[in-house]
C-alpha atoms as a PDB file:
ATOM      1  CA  UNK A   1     -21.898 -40.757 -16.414  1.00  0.00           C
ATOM      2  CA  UNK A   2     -24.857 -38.621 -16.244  1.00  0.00           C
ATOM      3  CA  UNK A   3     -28.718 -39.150 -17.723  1.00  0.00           C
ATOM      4  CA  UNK A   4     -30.773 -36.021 -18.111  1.00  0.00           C
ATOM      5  CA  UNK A   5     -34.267 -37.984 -17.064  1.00  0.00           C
ATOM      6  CA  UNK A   6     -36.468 -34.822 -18.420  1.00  0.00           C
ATOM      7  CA  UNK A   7     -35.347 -32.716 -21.518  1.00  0.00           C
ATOM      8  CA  UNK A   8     -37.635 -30.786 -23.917  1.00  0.00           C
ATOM      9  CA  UNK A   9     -34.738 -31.205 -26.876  1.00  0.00           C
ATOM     10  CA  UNK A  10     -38.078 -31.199 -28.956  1.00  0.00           C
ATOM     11  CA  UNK A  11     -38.257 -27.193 -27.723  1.00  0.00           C
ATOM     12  CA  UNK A  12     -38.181 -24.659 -30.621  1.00  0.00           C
ATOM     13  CA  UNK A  13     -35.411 -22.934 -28.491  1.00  0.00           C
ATOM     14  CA  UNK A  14     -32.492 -25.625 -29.760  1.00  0.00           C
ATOM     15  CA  UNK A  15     -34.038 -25.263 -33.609  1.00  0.00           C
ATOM     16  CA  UNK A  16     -30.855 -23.217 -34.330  1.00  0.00           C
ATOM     17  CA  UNK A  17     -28.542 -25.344 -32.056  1.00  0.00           C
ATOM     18  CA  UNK A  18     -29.850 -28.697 -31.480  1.00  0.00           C
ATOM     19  CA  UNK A  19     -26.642 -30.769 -32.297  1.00  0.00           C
ATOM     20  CA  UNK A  20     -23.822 -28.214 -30.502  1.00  0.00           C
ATOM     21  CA  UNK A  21     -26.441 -28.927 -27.623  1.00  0.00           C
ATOM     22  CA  UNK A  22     -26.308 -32.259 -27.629  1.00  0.00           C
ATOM     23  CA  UNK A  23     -22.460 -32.727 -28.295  1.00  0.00           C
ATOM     24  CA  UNK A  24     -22.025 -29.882 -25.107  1.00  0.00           C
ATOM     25  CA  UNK A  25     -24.111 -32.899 -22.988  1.00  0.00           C
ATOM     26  CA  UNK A  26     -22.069 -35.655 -24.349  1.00  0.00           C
ATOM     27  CA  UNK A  27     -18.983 -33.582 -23.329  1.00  0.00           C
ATOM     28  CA  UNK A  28     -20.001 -33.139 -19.981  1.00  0.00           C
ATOM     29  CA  UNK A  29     -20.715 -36.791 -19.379  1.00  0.00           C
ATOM     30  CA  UNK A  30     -24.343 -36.586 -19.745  1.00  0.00           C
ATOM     31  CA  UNK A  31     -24.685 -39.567 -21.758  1.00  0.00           C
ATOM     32  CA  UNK A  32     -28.295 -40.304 -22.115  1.00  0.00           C
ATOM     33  CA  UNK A  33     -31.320 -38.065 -22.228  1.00  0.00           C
ATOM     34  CA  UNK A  34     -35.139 -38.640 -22.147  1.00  0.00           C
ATOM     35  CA  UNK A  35     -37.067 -36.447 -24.226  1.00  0.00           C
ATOM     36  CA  UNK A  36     -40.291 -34.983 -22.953  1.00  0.00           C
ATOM     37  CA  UNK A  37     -43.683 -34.750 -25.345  1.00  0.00           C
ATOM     38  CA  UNK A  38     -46.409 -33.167 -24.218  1.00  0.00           C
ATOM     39  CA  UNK A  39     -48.586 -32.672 -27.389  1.00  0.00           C
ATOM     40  CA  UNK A  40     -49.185 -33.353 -31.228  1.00  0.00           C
ATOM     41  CA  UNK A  41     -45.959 -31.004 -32.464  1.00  0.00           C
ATOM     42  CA  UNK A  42     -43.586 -31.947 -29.491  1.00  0.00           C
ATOM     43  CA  UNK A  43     -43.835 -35.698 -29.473  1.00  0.00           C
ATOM     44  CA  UNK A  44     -43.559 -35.849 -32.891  1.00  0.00           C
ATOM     45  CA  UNK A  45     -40.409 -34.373 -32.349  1.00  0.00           C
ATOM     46  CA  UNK A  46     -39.215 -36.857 -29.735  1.00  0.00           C
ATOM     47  CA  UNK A  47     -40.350 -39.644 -31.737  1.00  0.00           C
ATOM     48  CA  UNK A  48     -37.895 -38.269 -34.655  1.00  0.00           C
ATOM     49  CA  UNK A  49     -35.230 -37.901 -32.000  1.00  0.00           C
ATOM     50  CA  UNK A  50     -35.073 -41.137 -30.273  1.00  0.00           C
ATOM     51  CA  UNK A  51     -34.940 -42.398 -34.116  1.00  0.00           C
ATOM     52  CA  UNK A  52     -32.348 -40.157 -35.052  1.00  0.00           C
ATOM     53  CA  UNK A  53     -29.877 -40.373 -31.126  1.00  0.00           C
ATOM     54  CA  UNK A  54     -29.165 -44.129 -29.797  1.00  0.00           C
ATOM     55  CA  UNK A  55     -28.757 -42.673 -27.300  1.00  0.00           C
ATOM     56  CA  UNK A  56     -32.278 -41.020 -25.987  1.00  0.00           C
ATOM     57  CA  UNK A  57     -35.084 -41.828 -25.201  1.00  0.00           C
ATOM     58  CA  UNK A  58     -38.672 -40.507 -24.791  1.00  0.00           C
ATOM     59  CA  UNK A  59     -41.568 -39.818 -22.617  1.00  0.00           C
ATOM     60  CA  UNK A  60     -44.917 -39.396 -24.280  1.00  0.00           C
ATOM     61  CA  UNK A  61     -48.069 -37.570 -23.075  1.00  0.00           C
ATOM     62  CA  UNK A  62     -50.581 -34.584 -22.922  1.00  0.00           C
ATOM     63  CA  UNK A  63     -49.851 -31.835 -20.689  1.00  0.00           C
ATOM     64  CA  UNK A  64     -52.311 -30.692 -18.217  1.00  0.00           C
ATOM     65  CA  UNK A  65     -52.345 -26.980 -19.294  1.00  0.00           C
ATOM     66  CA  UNK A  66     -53.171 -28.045 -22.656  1.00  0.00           C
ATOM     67  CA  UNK A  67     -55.685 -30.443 -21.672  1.00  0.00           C
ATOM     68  CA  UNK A  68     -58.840 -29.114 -22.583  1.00  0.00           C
ATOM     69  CA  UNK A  69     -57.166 -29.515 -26.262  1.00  0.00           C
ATOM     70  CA  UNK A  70     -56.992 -33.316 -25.856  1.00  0.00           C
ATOM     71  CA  UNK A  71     -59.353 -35.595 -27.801  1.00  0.00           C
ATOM     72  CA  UNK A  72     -59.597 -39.465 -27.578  1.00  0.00           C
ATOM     73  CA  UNK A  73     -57.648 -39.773 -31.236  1.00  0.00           C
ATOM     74  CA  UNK A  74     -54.678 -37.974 -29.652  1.00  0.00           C
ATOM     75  CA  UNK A  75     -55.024 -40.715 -26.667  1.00  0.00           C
ATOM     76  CA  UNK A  76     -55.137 -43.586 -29.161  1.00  0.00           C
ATOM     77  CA  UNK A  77     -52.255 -41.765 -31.267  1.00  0.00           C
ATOM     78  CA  UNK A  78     -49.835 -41.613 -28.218  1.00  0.00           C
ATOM     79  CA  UNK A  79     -51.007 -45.111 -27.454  1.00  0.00           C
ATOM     80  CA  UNK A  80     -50.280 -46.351 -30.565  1.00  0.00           C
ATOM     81  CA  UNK A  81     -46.916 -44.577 -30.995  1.00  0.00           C
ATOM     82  CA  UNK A  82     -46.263 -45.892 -27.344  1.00  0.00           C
ATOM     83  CA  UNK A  83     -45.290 -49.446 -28.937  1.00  0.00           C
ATOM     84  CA  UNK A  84     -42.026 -47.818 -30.216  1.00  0.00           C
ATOM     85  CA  UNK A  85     -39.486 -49.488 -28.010  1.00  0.00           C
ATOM     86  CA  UNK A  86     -37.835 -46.214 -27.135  1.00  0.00           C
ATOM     87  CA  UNK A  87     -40.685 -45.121 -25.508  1.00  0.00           C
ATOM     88  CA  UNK A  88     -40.031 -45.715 -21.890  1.00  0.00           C
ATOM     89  CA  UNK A  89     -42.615 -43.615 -20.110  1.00  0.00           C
ATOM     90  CA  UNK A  90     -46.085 -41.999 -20.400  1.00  0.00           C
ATOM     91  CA  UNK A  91     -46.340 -38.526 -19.593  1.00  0.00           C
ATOM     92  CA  UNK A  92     -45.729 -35.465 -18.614  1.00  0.00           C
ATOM     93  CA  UNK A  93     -49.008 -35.347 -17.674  1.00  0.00           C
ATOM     94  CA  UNK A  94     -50.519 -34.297 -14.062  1.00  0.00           C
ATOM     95  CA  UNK A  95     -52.180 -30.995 -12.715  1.00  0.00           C
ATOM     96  CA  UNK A  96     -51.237 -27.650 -13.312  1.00  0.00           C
ATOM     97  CA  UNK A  97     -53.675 -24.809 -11.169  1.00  0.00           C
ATOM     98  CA  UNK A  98     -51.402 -22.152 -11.955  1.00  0.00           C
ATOM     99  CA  UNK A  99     -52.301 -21.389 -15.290  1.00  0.00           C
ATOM    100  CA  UNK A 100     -55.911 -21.396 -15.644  1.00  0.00           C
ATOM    101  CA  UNK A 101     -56.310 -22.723 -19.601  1.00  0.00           C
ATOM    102  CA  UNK A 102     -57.673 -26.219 -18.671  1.00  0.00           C
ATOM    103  CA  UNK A 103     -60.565 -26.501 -16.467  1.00  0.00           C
ATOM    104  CA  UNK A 104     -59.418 -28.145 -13.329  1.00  0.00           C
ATOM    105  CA  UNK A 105     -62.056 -31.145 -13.904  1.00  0.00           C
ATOM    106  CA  UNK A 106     -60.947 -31.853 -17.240  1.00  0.00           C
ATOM    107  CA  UNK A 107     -57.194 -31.741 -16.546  1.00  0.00           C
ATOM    108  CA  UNK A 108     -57.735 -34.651 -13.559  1.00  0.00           C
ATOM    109  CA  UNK A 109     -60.293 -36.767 -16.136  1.00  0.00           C
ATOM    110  CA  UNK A 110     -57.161 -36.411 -18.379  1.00  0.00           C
ATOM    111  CA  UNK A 111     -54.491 -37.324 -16.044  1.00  0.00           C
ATOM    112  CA  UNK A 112     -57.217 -40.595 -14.951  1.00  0.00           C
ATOM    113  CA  UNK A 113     -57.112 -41.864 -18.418  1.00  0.00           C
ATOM    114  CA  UNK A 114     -53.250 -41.396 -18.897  1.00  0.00           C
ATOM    115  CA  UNK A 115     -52.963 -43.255 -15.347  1.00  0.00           C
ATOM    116  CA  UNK A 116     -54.841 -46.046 -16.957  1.00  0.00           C
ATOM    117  CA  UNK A 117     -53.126 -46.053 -20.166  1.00  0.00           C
ATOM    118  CA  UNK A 118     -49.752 -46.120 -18.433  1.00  0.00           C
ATOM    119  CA  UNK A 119     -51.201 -49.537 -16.650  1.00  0.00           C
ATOM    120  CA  UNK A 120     -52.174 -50.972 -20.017  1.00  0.00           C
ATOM    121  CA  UNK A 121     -49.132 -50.575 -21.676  1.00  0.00           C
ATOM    122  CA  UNK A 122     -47.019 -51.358 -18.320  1.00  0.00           C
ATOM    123  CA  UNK A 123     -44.892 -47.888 -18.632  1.00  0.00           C
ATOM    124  CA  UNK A 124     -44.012 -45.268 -15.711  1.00  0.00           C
ATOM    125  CA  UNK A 125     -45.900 -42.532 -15.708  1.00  0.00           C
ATOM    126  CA  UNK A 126     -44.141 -38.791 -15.175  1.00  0.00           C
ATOM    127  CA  UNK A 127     -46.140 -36.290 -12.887  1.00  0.00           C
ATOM    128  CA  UNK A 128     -46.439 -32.815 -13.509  1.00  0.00           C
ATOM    129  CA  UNK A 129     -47.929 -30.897 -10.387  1.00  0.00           C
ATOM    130  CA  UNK A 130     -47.934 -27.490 -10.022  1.00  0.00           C
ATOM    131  CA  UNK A 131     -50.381 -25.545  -7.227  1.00  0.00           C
ATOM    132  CA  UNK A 132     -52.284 -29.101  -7.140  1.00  0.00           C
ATOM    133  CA  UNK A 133     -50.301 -31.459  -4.701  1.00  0.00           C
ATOM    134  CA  UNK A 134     -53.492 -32.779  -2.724  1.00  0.00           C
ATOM    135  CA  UNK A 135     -55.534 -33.310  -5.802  1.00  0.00           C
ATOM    136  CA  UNK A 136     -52.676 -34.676  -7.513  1.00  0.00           C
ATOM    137  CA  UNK A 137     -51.742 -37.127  -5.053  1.00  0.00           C
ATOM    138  CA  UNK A 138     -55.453 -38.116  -3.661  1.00  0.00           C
ATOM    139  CA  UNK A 139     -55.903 -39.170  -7.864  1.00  0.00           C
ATOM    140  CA  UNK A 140     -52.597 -41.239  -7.951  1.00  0.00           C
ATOM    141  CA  UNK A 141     -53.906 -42.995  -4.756  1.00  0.00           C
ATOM    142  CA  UNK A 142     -57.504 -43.606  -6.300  1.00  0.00           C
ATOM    143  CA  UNK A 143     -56.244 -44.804  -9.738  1.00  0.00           C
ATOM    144  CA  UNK A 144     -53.857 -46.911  -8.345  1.00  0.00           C
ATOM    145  CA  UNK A 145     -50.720 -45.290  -9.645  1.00  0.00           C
ATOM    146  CA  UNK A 146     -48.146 -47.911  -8.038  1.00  0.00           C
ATOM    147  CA  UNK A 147     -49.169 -50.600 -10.197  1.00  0.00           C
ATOM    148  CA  UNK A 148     -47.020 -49.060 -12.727  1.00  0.00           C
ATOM    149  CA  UNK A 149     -45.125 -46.388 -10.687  1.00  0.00           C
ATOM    150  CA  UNK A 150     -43.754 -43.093 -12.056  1.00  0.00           C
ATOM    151  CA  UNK A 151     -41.992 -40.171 -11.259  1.00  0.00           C
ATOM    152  CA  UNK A 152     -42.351 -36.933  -9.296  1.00  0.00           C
ATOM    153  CA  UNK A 153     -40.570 -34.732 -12.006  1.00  0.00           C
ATOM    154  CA  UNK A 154     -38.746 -31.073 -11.051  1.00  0.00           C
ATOM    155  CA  UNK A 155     -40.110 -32.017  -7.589  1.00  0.00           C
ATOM    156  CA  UNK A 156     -40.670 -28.828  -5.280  1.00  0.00           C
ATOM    157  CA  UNK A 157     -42.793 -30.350  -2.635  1.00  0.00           C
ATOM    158  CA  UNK A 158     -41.924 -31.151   0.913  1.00  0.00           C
ATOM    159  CA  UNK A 159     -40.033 -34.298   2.549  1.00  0.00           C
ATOM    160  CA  UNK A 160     -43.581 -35.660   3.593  1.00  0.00           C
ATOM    161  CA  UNK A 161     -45.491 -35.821   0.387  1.00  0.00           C
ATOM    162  CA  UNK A 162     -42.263 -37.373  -1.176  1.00  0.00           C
ATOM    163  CA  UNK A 163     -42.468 -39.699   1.457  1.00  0.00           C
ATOM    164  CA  UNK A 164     -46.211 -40.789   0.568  1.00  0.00           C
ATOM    165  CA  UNK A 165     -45.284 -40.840  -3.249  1.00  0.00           C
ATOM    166  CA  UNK A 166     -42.252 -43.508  -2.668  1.00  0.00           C
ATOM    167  CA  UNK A 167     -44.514 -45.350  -0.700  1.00  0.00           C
ATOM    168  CA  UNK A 168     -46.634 -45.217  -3.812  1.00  0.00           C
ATOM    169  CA  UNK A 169     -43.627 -46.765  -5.905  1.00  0.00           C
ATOM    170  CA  UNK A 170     -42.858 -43.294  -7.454  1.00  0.00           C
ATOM    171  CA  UNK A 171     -39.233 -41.924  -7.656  1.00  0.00           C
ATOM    172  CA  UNK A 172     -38.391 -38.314  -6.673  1.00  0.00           C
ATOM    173  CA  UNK A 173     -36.344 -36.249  -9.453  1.00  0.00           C
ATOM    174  CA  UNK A 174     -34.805 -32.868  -8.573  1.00  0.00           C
ATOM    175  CA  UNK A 175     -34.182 -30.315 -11.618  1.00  0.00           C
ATOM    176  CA  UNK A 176     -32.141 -26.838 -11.636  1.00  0.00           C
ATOM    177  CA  UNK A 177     -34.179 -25.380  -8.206  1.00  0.00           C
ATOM    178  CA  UNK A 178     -32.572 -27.440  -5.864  1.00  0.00           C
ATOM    179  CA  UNK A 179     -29.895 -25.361  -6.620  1.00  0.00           C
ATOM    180  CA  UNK A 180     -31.414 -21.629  -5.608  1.00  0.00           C
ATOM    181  CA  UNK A 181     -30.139 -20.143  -2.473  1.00  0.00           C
ATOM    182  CA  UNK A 182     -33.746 -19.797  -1.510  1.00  0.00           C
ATOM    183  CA  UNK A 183     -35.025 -22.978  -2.164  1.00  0.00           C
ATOM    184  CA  UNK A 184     -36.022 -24.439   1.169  1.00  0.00           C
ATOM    185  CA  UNK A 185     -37.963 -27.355  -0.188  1.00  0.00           C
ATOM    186  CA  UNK A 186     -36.321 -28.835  -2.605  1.00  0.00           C
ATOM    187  CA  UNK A 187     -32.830 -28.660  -0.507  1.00  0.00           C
ATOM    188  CA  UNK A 188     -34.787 -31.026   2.163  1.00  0.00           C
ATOM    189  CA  UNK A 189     -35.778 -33.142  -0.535  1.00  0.00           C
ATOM    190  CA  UNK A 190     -32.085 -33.758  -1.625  1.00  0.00           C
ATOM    191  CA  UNK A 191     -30.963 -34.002   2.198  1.00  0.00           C
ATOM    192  CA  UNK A 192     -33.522 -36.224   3.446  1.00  0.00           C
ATOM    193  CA  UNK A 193     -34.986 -38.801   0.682  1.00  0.00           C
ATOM    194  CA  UNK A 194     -32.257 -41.592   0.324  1.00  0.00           C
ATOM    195  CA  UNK A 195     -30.537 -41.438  -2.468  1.00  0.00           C
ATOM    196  CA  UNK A 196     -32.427 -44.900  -4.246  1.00  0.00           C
ATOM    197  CA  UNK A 197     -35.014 -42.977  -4.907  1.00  0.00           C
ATOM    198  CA  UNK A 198     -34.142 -40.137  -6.654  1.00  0.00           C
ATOM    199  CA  UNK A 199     -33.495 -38.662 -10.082  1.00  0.00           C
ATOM    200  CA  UNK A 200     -31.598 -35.700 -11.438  1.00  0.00           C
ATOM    201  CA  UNK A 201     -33.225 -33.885 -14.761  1.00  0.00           C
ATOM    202  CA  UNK A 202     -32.779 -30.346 -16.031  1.00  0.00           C
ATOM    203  CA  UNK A 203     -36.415 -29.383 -17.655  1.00  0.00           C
ATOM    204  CA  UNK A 204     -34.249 -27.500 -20.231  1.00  0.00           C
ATOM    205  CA  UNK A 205     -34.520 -25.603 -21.806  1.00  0.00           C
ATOM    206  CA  UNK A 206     -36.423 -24.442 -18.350  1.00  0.00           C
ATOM    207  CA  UNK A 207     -35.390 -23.634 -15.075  1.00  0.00           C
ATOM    208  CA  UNK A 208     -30.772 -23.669 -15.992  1.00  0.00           C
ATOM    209  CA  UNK A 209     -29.586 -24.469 -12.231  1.00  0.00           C
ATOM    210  CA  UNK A 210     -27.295 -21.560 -10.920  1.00  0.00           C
ATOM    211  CA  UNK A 211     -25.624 -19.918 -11.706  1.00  0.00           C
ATOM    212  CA  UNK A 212     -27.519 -19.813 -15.253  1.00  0.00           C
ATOM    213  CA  UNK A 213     -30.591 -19.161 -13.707  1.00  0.00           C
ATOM    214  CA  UNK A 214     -32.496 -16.727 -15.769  1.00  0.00           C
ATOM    215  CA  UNK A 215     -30.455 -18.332 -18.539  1.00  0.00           C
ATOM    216  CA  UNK A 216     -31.674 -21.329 -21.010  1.00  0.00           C
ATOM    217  CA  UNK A 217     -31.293 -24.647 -19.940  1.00  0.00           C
ATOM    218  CA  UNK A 218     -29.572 -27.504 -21.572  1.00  0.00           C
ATOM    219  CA  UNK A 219     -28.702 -31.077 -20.382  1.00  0.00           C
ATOM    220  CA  UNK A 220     -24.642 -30.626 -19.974  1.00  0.00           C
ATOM    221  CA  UNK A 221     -26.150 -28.963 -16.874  1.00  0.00           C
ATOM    222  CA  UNK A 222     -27.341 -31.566 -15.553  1.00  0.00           C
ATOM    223  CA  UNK A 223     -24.070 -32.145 -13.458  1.00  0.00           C
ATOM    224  CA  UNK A 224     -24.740 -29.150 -11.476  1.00  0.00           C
ATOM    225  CA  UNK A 225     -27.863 -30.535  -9.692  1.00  0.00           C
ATOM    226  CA  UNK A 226     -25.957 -33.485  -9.218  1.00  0.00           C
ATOM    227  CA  UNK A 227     -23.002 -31.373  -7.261  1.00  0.00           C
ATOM    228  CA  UNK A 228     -25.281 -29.802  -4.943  1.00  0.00           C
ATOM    229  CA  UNK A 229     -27.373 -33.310  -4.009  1.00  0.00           C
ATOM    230  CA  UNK A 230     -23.457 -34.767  -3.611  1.00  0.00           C
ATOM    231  CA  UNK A 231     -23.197 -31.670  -1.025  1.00  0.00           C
ATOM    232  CA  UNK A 232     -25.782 -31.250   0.848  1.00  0.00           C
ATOM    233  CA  UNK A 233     -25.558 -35.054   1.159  1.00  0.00           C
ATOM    234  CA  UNK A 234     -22.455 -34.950   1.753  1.00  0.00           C
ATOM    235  CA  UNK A 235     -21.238 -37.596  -0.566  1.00  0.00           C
ATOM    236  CA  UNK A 236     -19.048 -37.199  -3.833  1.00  0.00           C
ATOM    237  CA  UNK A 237     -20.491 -36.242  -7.222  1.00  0.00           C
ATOM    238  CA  UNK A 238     -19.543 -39.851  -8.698  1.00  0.00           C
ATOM    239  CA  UNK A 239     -21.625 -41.911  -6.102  1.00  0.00           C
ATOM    240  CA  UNK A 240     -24.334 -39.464  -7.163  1.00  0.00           C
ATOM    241  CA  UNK A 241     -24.469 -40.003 -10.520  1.00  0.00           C
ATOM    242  CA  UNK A 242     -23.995 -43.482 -10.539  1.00  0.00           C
ATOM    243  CA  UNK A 243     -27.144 -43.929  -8.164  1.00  0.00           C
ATOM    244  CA  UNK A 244     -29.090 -41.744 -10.088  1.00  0.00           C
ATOM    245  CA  UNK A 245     -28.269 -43.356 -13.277  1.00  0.00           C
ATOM    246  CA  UNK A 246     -28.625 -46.979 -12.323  1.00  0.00           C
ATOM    247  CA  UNK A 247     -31.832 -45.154 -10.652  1.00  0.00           C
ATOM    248  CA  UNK A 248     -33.345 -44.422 -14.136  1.00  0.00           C
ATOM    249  CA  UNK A 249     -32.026 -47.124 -16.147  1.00  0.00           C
ATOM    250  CA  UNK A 250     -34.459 -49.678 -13.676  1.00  0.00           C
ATOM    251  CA  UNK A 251     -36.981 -46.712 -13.551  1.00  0.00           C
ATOM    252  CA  UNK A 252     -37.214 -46.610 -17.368  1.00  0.00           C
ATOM    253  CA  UNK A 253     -36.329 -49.994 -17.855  1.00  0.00           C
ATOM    254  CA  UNK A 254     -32.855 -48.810 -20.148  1.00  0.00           C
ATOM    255  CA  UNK A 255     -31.141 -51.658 -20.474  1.00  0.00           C
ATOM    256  CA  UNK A 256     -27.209 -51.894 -21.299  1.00  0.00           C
END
């Protein structure tokens, strides 16, 4: 059995498809999925989902692209909605410096207040970071991010930052990349970071592992990251996903 730890099913791309996507993941033994919101629209969607699918869950946050667009009532809102025991995580939230809609000050005062509201409500926090790794982590450090830990999602960093974020009670999760021939990074990542602290996800309908890439994602993909982790560690796909599950169920707090 497989969990997809990081799924937008909330994306307008499944509005046509939505349940032939779901029953593909089921198929492939991905039997849980958390869904990722990251504003008003798309965690309103997850919230209907995790309603509507015993079996998924959600994530619930502001994104840091779209974080100049953030007020305090959307804070209190996700708060609020945060009680809903399906909820199992705050976030994504983090840095993004590769688009440049969010002022760089405002998306770290953002991702400081989401740190703390993950400590309130005692919930993991999921980490965006794109282009912002130093900032990213030197704010984790100063808030005091392992109080609650979190998660590195679609990591694409190197062996040594993932090194300081475990040692900041933070799991590792590897999406569709780790499966380009080019990438370097994430390939270390999936070599040398024991297997207890990672996570598999697929960011769908993003970044479809190859040899989809180019393609849209879904979560009966997910078993393709988990091959290549099982070979470059050279272990079988079944000890793979059962780490990695049993991973997020104690990461999310899923209990069966």
């Amino acid at each position: 059995m497989f969990i997809d730890t990081h799924v937008h099913l909330n994306a307008d791309q499944y509005e046509e498809d939505l349940q032939e996507v779901i029953q593909r993941a089921l198929d492939a033994d991905v039997k849980e999925m958390v869904v990722v919101g990251f504003d008003r629209p798309t965690i309103e969607k997850a919230m209907e989902l995790i309603d509507e699918y015993p079996f998924l869950y959600a994530a619930i946050g502001w994104h840091p692209v779209d974080a100049i667009d953030c007020t305090e009532a959307d804070l209190q809102w996700i708060e609020e909605l945060a009680a809903h025991p399906k909820v199992v995580a705050i976030g994504e939230t983090g840095l993004d410096y590769y688009w440049d809609k969010s002022p760089k000050e405002i998306q770290q005062e953002l991702l400081r207040k989401q740190i703390r509201l993950a400590q309130k409500l005692d919930l993991p926090i999921v980490i965006h970071n794109r282009d912002a790794t130093e900032d990213c982590v030197r704010i984790l450090k100063e808030e005091h991010a392992e109080i609650t830990g979190g998660v590195m999602h679609c990591y694409s960093g190197s062996v040594e930052i993932a090194k300081e974020c475990i040692n900041m009670n933070f799991m590792i999760s590897l999406g569709g990349p780790v499966t380009f021939k080019n990438a370097k990074k994430p390939k270390e990542v999936a070599t040398e970071i024991p297997l207890e602290y990672l996570m598999i996800e697929t960011d769908a309908p993003y970044l479809a592992p190859h040899p989809h890439r180019g393609k849209r994602n879904e979560p009966s993909l997910v078993p393709l990251v988990a091959e290549e982790i099982a070979r470059l560690k050279e272990i079988s796909v079944e000890e793979v996903a059962s780490a990695t599950t049993a991973n997020a169920h104690r990461f999310y707090k899923i209990t069966k």
